[in-house]
N, C-alpha and C. Protein backbone atom coordinates (compact mmCIF):
# COMPACT_ATOMS: atom_id res chain seq x y z
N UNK A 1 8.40 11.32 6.22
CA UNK A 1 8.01 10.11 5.53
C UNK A 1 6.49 9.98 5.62
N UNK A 2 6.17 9.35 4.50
CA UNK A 2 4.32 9.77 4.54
C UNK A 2 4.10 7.89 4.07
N UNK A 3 2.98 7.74 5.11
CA UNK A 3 2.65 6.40 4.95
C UNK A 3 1.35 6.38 4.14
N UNK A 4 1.34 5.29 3.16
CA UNK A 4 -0.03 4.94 2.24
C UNK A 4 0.10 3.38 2.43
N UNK A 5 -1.64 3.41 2.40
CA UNK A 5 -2.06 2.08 2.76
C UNK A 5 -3.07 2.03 1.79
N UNK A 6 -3.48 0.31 0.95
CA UNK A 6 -4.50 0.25 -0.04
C UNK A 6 -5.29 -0.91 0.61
N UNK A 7 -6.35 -1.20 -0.46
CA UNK A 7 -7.30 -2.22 0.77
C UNK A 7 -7.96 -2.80 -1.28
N UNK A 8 -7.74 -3.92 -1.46
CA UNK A 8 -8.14 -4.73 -2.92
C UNK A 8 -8.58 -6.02 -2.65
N UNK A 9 -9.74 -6.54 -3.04
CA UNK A 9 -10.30 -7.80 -3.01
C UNK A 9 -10.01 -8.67 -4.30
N UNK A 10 -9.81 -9.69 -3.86
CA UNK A 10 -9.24 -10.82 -5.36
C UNK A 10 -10.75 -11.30 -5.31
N UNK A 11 -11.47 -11.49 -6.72
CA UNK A 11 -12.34 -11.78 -7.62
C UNK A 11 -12.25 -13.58 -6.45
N UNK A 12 -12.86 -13.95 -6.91
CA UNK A 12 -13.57 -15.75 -5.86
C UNK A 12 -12.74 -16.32 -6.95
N UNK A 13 -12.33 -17.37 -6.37
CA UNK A 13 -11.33 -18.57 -6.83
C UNK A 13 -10.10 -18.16 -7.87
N UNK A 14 -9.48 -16.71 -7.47
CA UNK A 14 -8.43 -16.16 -8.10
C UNK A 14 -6.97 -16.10 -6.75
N UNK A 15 -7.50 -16.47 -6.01
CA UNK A 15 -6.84 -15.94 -4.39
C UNK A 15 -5.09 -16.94 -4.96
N UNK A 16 -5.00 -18.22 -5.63
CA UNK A 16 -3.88 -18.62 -6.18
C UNK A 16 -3.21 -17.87 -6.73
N UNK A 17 -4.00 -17.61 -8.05
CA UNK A 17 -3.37 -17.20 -9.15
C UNK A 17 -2.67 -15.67 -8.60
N UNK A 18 -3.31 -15.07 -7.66
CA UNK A 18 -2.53 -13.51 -7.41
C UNK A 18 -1.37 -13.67 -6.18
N UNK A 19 -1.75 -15.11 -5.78
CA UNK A 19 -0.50 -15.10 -4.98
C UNK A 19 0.87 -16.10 -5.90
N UNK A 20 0.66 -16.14 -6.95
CA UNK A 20 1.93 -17.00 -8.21
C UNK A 20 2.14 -15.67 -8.71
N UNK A 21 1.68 -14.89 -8.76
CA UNK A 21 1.85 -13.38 -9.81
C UNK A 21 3.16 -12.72 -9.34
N UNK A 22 2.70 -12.70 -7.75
CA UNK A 22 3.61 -11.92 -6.84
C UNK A 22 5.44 -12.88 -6.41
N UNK A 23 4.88 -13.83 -7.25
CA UNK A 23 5.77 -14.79 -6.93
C UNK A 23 7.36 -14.01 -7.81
N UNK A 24 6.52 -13.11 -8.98
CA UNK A 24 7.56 -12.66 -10.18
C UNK A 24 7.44 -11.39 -10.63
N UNK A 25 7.07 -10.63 -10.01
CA UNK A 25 6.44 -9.41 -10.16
C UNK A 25 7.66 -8.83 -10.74
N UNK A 26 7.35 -8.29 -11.82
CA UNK A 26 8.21 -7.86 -12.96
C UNK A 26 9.29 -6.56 -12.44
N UNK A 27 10.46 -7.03 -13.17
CA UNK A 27 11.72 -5.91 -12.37
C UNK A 27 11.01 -4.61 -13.13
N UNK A 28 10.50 -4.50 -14.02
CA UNK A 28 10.62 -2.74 -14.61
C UNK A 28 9.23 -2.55 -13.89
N UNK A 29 8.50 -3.42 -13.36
CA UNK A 29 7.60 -2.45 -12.18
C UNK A 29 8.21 -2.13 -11.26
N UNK A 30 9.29 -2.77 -10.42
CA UNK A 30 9.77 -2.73 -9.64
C UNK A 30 10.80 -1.35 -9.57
N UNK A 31 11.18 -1.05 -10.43
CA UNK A 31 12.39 -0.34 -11.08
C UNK A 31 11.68 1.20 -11.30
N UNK A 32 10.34 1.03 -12.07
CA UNK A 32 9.69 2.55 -11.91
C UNK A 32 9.35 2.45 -10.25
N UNK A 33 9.00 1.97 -9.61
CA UNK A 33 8.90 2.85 -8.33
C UNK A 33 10.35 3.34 -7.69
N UNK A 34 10.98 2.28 -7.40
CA UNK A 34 12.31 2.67 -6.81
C UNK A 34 12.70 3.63 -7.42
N UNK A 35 12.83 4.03 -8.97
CA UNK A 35 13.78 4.69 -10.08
C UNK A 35 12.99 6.29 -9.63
N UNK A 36 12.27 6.60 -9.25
CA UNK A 36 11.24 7.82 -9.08
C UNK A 36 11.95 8.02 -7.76
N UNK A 37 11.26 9.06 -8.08
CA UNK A 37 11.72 10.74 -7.40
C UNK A 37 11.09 10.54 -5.95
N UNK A 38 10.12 9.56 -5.70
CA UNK A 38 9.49 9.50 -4.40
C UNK A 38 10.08 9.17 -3.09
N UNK A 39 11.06 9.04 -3.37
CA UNK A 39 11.80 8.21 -1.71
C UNK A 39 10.83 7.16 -1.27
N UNK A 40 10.58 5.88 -2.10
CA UNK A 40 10.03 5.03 -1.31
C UNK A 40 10.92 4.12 -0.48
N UNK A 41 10.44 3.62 0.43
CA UNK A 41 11.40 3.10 1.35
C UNK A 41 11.04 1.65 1.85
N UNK A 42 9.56 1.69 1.98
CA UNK A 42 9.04 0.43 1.81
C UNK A 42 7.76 0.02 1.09
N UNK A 43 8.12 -0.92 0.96
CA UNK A 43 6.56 -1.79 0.02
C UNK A 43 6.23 -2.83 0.25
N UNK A 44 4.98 -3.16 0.87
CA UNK A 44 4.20 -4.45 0.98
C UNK A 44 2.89 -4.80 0.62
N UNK A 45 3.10 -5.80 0.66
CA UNK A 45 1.25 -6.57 0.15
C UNK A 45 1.33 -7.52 1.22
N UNK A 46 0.13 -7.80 1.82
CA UNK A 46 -0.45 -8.88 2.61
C UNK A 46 -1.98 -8.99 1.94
N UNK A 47 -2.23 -10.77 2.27
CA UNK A 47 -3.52 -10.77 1.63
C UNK A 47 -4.18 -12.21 2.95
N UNK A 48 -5.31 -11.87 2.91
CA UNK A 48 -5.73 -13.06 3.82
C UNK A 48 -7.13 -12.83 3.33
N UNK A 49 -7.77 -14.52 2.83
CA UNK A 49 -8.81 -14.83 2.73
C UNK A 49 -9.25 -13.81 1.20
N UNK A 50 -8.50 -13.86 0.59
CA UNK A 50 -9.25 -12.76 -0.67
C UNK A 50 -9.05 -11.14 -0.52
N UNK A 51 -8.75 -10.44 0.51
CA UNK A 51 -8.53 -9.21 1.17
C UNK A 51 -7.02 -9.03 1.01
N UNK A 52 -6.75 -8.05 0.20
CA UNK A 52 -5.07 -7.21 0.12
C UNK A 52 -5.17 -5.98 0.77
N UNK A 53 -3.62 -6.41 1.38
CA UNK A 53 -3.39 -4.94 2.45
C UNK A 53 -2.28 -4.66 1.55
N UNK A 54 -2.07 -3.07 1.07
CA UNK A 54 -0.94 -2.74 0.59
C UNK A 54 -0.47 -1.99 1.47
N UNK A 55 1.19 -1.62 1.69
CA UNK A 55 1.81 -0.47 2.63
C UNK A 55 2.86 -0.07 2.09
N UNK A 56 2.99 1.11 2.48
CA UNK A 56 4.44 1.32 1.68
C UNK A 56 4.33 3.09 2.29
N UNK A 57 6.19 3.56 2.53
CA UNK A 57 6.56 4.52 3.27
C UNK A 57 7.08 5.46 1.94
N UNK A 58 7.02 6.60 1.73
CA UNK A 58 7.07 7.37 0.57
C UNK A 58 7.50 8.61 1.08
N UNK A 59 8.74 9.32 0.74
CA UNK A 59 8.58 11.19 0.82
C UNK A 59 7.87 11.51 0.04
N UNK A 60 7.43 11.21 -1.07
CA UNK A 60 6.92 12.29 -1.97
C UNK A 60 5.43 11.23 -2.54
N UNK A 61 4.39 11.12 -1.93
CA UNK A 61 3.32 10.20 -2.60
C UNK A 61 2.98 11.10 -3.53
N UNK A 62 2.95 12.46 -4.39
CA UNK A 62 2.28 12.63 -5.46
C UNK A 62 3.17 12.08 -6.57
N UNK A 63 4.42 11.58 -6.41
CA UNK A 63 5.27 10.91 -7.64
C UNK A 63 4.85 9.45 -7.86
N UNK A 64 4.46 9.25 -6.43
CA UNK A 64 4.09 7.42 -6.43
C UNK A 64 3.17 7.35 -7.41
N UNK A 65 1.93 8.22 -7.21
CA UNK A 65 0.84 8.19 -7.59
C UNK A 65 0.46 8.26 -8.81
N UNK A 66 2.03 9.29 -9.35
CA UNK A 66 2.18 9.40 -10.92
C UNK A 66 2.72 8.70 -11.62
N UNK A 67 3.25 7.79 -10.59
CA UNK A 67 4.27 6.37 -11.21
C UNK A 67 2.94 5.48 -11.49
N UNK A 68 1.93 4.91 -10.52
CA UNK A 68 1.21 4.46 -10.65
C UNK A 68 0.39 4.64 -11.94
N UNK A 69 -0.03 6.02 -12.46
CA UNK A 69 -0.79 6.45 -13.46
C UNK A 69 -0.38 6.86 -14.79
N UNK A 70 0.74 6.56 -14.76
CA UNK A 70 1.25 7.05 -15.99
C UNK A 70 2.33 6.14 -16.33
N UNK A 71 3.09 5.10 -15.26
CA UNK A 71 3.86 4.22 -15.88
C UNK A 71 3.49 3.15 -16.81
N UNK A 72 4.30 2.79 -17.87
CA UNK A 72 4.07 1.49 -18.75
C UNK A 72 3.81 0.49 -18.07
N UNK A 73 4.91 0.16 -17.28
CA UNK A 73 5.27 -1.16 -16.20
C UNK A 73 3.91 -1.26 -15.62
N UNK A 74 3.70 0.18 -14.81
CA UNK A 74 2.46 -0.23 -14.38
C UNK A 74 0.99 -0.59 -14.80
N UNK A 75 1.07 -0.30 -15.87
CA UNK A 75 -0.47 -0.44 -16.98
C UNK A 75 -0.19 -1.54 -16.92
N UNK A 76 1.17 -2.24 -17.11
CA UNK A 76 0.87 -3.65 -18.22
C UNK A 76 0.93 -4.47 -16.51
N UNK A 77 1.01 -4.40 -15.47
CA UNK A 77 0.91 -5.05 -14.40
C UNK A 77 -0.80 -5.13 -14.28
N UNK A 78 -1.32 -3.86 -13.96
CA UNK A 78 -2.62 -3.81 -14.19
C UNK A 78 -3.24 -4.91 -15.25
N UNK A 79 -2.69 -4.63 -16.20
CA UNK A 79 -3.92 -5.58 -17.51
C UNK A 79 -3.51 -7.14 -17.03
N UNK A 80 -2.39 -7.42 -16.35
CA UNK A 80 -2.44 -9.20 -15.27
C UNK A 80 -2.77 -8.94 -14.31
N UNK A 81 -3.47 -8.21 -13.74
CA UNK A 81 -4.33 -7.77 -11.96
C UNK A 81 -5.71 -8.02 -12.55
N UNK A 82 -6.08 -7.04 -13.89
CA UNK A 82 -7.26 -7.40 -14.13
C UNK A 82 -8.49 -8.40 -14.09
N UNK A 83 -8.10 -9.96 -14.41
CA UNK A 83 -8.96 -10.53 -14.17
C UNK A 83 -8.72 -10.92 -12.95
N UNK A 84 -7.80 -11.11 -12.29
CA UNK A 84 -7.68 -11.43 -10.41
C UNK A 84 -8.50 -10.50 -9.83
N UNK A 85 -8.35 -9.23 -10.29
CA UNK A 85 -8.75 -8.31 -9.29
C UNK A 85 -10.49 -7.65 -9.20
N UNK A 86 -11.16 -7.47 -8.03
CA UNK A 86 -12.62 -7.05 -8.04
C UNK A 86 -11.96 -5.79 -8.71
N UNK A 87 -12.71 -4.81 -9.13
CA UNK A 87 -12.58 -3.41 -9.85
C UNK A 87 -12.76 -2.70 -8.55
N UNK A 88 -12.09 -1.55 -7.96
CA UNK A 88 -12.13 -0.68 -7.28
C UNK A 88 -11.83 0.34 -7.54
N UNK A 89 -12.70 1.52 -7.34
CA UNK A 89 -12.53 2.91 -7.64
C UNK A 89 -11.53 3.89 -6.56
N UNK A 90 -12.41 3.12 -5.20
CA UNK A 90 -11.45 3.50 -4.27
C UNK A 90 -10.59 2.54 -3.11
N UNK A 91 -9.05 2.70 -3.85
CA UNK A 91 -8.77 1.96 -2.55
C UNK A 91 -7.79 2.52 -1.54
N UNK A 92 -7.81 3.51 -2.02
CA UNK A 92 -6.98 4.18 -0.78
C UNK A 92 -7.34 4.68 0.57
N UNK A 93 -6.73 4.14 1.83
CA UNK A 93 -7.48 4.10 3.13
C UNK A 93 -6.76 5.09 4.18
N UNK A 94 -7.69 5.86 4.40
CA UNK A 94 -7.40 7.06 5.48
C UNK A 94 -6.27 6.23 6.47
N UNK A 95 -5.42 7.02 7.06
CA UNK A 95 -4.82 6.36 8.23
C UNK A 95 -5.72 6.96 9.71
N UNK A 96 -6.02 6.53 10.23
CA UNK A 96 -6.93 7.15 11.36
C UNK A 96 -5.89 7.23 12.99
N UNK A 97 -4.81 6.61 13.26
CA UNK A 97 -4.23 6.18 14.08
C UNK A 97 -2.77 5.71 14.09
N UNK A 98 -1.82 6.70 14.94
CA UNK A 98 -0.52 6.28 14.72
C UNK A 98 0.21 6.41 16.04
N UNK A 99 0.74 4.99 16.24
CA UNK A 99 1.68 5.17 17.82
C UNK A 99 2.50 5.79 17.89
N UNK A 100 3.43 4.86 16.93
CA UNK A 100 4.70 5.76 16.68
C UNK A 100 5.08 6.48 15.10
């Protein structure tokens, strides 16, 4: 099982609006990750103060990644992230440290 973690800042006085988003986050986003070939197993978002932590447990992250980049669901999630979201090129965060 291979762990990925993301790190996204919400744009100033959007920190509501991205936490009502998540309130309904659309089944056919939901549906291309699960529906893929990746064995995901878990998925989370935490956000504090404007700062998103994403996590999520995957066998196969190069499918995630292609779910991410090539799904519909996911474009059209993106184009409602867009104005919430600062623009980041990179948000994917090394894991540096693991207990268990």
């Amino acid at each position: 099982m291979e762990r990925i973690a993301f790190h996204l800042r919400i744009r100033e006085g959007k920190r509501e609006e991205y936490r009502e988003k998540h309130e309904t986050v659309p089944e056919a986003l939901e549906s291309a990750y699960l529906d893929s070939e990746a064995g995901l197993e878990t998925y989370s978002v935490f956000e504090k103060d404007g700062h998103v932590f994403g996590y999520m447990e995957v066998e196969d992250p190069a499918v995630i990644e292609h779910v991410m980049a090539n799904s519909e669901a996911q474009a059209e999630w993106a184009e409602v992230m867009a104005p919430i979201l600062e623009d980041a090129d990179d948000i994917w965060m090394d894991e540096v440290y693991r207990m268990i």
